[in-house]
N, C-alpha and C. Protein backbone atom coordinates (compact mmCIF):
# COMPACT_ATOMS: atom_id res chain seq x y z
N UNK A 1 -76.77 -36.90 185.04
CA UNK A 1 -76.93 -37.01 183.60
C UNK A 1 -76.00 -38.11 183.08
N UNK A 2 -76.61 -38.61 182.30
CA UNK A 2 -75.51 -40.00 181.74
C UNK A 2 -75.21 -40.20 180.54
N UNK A 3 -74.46 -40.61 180.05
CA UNK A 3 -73.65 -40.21 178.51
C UNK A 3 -74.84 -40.54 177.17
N UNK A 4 -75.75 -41.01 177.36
CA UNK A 4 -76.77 -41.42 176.84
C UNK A 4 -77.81 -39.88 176.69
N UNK A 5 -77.67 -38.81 177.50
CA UNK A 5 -78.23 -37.52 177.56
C UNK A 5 -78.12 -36.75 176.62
N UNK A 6 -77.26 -36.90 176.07
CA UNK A 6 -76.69 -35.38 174.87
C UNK A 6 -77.76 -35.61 174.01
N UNK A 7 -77.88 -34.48 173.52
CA UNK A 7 -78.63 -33.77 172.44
C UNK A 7 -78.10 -34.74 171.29
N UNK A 8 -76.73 -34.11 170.76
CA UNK A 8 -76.00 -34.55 169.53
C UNK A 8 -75.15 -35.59 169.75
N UNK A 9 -75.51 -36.59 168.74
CA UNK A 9 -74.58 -37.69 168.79
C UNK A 9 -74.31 -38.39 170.10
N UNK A 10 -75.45 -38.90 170.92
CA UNK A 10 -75.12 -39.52 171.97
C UNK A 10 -74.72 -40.94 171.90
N UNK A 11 -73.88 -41.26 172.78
CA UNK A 11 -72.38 -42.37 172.43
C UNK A 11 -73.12 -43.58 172.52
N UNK A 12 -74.52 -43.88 172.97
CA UNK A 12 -75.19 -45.02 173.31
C UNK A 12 -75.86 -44.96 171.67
N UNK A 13 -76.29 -44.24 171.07
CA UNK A 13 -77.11 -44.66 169.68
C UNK A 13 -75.80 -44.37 168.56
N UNK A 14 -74.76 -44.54 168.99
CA UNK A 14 -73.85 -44.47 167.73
C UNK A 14 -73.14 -45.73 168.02
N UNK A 15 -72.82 -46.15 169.08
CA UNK A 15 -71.88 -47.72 169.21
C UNK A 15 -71.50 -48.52 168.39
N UNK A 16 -72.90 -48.58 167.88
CA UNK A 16 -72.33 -50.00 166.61
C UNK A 16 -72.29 -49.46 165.26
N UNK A 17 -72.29 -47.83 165.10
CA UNK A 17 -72.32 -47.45 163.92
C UNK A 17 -71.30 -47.86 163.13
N UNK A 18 -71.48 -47.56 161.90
CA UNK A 18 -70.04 -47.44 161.09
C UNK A 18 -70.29 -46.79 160.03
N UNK A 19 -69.34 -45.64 159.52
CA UNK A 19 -69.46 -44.43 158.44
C UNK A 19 -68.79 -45.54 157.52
N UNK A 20 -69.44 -44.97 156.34
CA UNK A 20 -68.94 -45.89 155.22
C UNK A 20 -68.98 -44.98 154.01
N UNK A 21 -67.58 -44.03 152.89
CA UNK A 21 -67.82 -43.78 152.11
C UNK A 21 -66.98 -43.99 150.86
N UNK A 22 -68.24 -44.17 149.86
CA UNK A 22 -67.99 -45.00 148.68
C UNK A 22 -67.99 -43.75 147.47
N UNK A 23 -66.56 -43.50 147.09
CA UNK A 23 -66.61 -42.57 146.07
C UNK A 23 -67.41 -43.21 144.50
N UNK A 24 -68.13 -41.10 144.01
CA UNK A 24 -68.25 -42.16 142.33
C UNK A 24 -69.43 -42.83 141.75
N UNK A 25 -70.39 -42.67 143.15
CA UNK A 25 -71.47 -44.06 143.27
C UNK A 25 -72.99 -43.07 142.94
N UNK A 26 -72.61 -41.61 142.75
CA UNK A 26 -73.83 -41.03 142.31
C UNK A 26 -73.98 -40.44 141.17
N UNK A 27 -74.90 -39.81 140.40
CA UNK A 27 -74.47 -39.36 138.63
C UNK A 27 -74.05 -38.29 138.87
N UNK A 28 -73.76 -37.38 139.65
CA UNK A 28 -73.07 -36.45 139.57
C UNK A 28 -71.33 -36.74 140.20
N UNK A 29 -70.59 -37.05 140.15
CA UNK A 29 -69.62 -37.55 140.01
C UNK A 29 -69.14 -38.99 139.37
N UNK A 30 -69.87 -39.29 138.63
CA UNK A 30 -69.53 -40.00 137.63
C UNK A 30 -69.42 -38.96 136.30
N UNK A 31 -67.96 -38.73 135.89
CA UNK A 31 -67.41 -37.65 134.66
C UNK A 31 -66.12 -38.79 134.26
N UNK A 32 -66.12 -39.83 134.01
CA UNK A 32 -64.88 -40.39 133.31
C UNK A 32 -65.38 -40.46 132.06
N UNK A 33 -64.27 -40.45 131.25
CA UNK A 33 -64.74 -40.28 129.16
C UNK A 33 -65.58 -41.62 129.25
N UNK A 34 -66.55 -41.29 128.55
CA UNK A 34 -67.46 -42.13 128.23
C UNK A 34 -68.53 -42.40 128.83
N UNK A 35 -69.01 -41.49 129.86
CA UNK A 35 -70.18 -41.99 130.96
C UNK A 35 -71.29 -40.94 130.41
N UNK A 36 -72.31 -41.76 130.74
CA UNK A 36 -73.19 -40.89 130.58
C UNK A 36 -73.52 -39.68 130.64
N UNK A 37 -72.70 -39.47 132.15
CA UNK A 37 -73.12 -38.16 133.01
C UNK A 37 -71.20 -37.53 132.72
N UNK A 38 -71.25 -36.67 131.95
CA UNK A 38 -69.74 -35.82 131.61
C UNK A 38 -70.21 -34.22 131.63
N UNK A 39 -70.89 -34.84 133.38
CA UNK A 39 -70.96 -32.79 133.91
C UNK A 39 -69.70 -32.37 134.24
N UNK A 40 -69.13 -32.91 134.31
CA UNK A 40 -67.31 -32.01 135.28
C UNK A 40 -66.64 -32.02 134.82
N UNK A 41 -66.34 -31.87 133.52
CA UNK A 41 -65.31 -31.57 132.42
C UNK A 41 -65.92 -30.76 131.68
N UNK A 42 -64.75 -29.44 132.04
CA UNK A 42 -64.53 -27.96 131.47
C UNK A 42 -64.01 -28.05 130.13
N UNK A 43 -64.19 -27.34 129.22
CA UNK A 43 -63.75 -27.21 128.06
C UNK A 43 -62.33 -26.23 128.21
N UNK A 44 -61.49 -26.48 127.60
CA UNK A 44 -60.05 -25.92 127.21
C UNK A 44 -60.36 -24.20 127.73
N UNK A 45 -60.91 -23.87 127.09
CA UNK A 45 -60.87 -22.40 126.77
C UNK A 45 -61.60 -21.73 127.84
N UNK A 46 -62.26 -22.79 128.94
CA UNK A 46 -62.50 -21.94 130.55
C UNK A 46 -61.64 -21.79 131.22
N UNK A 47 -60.79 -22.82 130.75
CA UNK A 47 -59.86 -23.33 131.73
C UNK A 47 -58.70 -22.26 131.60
N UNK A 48 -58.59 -21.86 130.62
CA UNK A 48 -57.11 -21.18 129.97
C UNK A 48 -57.49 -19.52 130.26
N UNK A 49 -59.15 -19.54 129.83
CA UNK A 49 -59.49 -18.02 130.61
C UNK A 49 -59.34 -17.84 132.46
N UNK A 50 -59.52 -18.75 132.94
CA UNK A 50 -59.66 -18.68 134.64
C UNK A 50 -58.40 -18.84 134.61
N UNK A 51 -57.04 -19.32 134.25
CA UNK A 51 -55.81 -19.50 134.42
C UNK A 51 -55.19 -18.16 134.28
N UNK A 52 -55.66 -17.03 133.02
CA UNK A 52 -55.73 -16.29 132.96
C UNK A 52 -56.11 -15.02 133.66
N UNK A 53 -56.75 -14.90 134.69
CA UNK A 53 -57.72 -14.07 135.58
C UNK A 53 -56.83 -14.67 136.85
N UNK A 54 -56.72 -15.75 137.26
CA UNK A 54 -55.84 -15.64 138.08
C UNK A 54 -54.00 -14.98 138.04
N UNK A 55 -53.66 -15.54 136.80
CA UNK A 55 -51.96 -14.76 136.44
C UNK A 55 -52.60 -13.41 136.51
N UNK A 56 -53.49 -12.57 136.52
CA UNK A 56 -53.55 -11.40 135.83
C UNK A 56 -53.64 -10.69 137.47
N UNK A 57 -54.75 -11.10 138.20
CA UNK A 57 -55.06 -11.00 139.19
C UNK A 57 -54.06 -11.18 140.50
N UNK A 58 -52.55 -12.03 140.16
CA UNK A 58 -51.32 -12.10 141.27
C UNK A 58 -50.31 -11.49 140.74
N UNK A 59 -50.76 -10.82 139.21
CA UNK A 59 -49.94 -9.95 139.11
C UNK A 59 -50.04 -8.42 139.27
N UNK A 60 -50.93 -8.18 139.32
CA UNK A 60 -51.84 -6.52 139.94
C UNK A 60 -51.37 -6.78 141.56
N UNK A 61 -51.68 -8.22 141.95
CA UNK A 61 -51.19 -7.83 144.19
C UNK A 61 -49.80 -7.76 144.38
N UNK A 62 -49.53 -8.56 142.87
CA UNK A 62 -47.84 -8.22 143.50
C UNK A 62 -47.09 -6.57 143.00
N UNK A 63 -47.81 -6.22 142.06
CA UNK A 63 -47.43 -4.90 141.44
C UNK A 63 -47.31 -3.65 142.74
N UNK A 64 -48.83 -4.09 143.42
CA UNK A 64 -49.24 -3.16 144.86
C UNK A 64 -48.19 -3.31 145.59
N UNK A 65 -47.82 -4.75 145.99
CA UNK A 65 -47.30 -4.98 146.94
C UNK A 65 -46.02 -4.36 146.90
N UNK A 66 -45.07 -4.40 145.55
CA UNK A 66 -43.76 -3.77 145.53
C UNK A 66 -43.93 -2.41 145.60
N UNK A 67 -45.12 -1.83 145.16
CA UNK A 67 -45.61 -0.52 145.41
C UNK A 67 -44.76 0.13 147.07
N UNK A 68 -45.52 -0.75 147.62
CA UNK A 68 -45.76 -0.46 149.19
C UNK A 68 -44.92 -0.22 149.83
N UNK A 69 -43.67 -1.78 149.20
CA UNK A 69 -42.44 -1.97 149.86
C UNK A 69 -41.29 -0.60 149.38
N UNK A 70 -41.69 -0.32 148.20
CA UNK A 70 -40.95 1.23 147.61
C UNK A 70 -41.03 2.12 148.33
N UNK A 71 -42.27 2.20 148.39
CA UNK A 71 -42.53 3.45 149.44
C UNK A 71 -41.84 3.47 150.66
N UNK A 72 -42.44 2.07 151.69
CA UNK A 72 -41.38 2.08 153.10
C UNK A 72 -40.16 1.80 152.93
N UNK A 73 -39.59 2.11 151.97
CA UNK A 73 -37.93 1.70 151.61
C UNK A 73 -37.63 3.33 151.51
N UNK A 74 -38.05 3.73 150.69
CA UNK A 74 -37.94 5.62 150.86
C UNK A 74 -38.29 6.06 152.17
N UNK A 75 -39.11 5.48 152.72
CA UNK A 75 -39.47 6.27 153.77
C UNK A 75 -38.16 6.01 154.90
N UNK A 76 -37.90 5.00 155.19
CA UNK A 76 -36.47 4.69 156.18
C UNK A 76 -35.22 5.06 155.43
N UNK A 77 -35.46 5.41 153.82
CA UNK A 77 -33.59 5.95 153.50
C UNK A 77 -33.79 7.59 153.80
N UNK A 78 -34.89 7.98 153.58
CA UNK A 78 -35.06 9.76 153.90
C UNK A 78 -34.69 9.63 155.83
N UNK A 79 -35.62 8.68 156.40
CA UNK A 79 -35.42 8.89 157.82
C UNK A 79 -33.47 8.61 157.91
N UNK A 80 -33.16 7.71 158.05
CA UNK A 80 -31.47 7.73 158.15
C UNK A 80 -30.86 8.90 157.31
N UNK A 81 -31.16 9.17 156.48
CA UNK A 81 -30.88 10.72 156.24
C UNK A 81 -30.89 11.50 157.28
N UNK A 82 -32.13 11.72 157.36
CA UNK A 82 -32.10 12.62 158.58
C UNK A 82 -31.64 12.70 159.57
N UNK A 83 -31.34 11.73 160.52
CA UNK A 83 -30.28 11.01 161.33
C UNK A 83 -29.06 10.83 161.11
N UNK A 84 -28.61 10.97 160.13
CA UNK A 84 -26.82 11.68 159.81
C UNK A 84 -26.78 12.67 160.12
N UNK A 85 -27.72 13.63 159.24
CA UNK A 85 -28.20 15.06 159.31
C UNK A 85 -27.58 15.14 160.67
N UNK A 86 -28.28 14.93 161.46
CA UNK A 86 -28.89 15.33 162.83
C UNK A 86 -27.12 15.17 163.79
N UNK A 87 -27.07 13.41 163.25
CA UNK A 87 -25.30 13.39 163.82
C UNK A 87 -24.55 14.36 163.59
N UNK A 88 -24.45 14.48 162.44
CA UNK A 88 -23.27 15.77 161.95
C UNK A 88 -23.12 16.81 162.56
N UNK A 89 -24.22 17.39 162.65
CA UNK A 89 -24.49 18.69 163.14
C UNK A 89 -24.06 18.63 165.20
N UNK A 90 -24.16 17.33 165.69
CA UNK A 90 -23.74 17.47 167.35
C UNK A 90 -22.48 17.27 167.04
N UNK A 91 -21.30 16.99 166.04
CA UNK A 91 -20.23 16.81 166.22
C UNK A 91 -19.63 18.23 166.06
């Protein structure tokens, strides 16, 4: 079999290729003030609601999260408790 065989992208029909990309150059990314095409500019007040939903949303995982860490923080000061406990009592 010879390098010319592959299915995908065989190295003999790509040789002289060359990728070429040109930002900007289609109407859907053309959004600078004044263009015709001003699909990709959000208005203020999406922007400030989704800014919103996210603060709201890392503040509920972090609420859990200290949750969690409370809990396994009680759970190892009761265990070393118990483990004094336990010392005391062989002395």
């Amino acid at each position: 079999m010879s390098n010319c065989d592959t299915i995908l992208f065989p190295p003999c029909s790509l040789r002289h290729k060359i990728a070429v990309f040109v930002p900007n150059k289609t109407a859907y990314e053309d959004s600078l003030p004044g263009s015709e095409h001003d699909n990709l500019r959000l208005d203020q007040s999406i922007l400030r609601d989704a800014t919103g939903i996210v603060v709201r949303r890392r503040q509920e995982e972090d609420a859990a999260r200290l949750q969690e860490i409370e809990g396994a923080l009680k759970l190892v000061a009761k265990q070393n408790n118990h483990i004094i406990e336990l010392l005391k009592k062989d002395r």
